[in-house]
Protein backbone atom coordinates (compact mmCIF):
# COMPACT_ATOMS: atom_id res chain seq x y z
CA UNK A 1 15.72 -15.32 -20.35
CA UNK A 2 14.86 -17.20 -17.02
CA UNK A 3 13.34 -20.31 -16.67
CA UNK A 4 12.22 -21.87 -13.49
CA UNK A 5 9.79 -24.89 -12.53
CA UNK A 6 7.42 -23.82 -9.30
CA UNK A 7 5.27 -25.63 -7.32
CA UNK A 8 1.76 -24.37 -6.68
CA UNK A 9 0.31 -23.99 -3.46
CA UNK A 10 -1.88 -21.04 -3.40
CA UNK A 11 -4.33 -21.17 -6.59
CA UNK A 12 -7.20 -23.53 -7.27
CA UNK A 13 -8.43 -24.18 -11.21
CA UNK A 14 -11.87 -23.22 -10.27
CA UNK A 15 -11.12 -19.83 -8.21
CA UNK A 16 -11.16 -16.84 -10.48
CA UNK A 17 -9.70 -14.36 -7.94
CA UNK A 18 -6.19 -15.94 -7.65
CA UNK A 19 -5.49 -16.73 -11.60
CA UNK A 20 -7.01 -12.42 -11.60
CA UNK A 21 -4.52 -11.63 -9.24
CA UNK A 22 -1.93 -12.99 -10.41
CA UNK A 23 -2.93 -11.92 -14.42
CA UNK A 24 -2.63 -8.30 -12.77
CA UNK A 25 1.11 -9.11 -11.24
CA UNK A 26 2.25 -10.17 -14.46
CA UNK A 27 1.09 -7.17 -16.00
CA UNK A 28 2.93 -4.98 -13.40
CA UNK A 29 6.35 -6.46 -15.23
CA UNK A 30 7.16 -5.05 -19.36
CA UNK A 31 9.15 -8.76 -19.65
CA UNK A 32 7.43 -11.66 -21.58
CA UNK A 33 5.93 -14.08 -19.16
CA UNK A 34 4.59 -17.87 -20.16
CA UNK A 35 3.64 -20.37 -17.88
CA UNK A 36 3.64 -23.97 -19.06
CA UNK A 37 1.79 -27.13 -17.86
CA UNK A 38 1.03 -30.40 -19.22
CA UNK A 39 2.61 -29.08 -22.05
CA UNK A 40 0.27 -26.31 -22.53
CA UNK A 41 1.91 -22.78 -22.66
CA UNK A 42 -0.18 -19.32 -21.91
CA UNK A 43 0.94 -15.46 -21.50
CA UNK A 44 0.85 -14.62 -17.82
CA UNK A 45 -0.74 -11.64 -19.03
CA UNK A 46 -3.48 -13.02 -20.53
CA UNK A 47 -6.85 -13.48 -17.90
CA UNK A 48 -8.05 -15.73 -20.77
CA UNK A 49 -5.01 -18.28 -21.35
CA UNK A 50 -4.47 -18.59 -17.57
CA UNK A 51 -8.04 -19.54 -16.68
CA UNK A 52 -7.80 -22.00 -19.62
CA UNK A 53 -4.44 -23.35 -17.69
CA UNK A 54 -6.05 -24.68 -14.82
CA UNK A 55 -3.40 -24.74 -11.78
CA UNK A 56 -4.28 -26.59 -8.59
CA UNK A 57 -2.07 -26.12 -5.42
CA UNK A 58 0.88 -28.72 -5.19
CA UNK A 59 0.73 -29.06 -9.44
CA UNK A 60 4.47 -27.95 -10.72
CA UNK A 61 4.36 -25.43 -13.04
CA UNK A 62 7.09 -24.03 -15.66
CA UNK A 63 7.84 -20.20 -15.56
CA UNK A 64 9.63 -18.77 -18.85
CA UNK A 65 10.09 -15.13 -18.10
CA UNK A 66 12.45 -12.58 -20.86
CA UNK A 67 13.12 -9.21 -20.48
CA UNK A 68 15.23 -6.49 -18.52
CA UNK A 69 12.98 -6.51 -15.35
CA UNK A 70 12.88 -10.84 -15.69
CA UNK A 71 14.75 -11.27 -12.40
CA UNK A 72 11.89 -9.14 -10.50
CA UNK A 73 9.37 -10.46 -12.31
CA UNK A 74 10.40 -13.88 -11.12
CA UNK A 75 10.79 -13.46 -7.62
CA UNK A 76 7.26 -11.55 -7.39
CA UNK A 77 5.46 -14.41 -8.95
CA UNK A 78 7.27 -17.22 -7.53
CA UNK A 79 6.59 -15.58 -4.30
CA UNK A 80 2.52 -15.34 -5.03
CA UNK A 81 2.58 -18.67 -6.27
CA UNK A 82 3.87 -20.53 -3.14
CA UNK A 83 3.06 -17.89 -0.50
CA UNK A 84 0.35 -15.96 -1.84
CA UNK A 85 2.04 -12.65 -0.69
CA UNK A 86 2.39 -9.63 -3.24
């Protein structure tokens, strides 16, 4: 298991697209993936929980990611999160 605080600077709350994008990213991994803010924790994987999350860019954010392909999986999305490149 991996754990790793990110700050946001690509999604906005409000914008479906991003939060969809990234949903489908997660989804790409077979590792459990939670993100956690305001202590509020959703599966990446889930389109609802991560809408219901709310992230706005420069908000820090809490990855917890366990499984074989976790290291991966944690580069990928930390890289959408601050870049948003795939």
């Amino acid at each position: 298991m991996i754990q790793k605080e990110v700050t946001v600077n690509i999604l906005d709350g409000k914008e479906e697209r991003p939060i969809a994008v990234m949903v489908q990213l997660a989804g790409e991994f077979q590792s459990r993936i939670y993100f956690e803010s305001d202590n509020r924790k959703v599966n990446a994987k889930s389109i609802m929980g991560m809408m219901t999350l709310g992230l706005y860019p420069g908000e820090p954010i809490n990855i917890t990611i366990e499984g074989d392909d976790e290291e991966e999986a944690m580069e990928k999305i930390e890289k959408y999160l601050t870049t948003g490149a795939q």
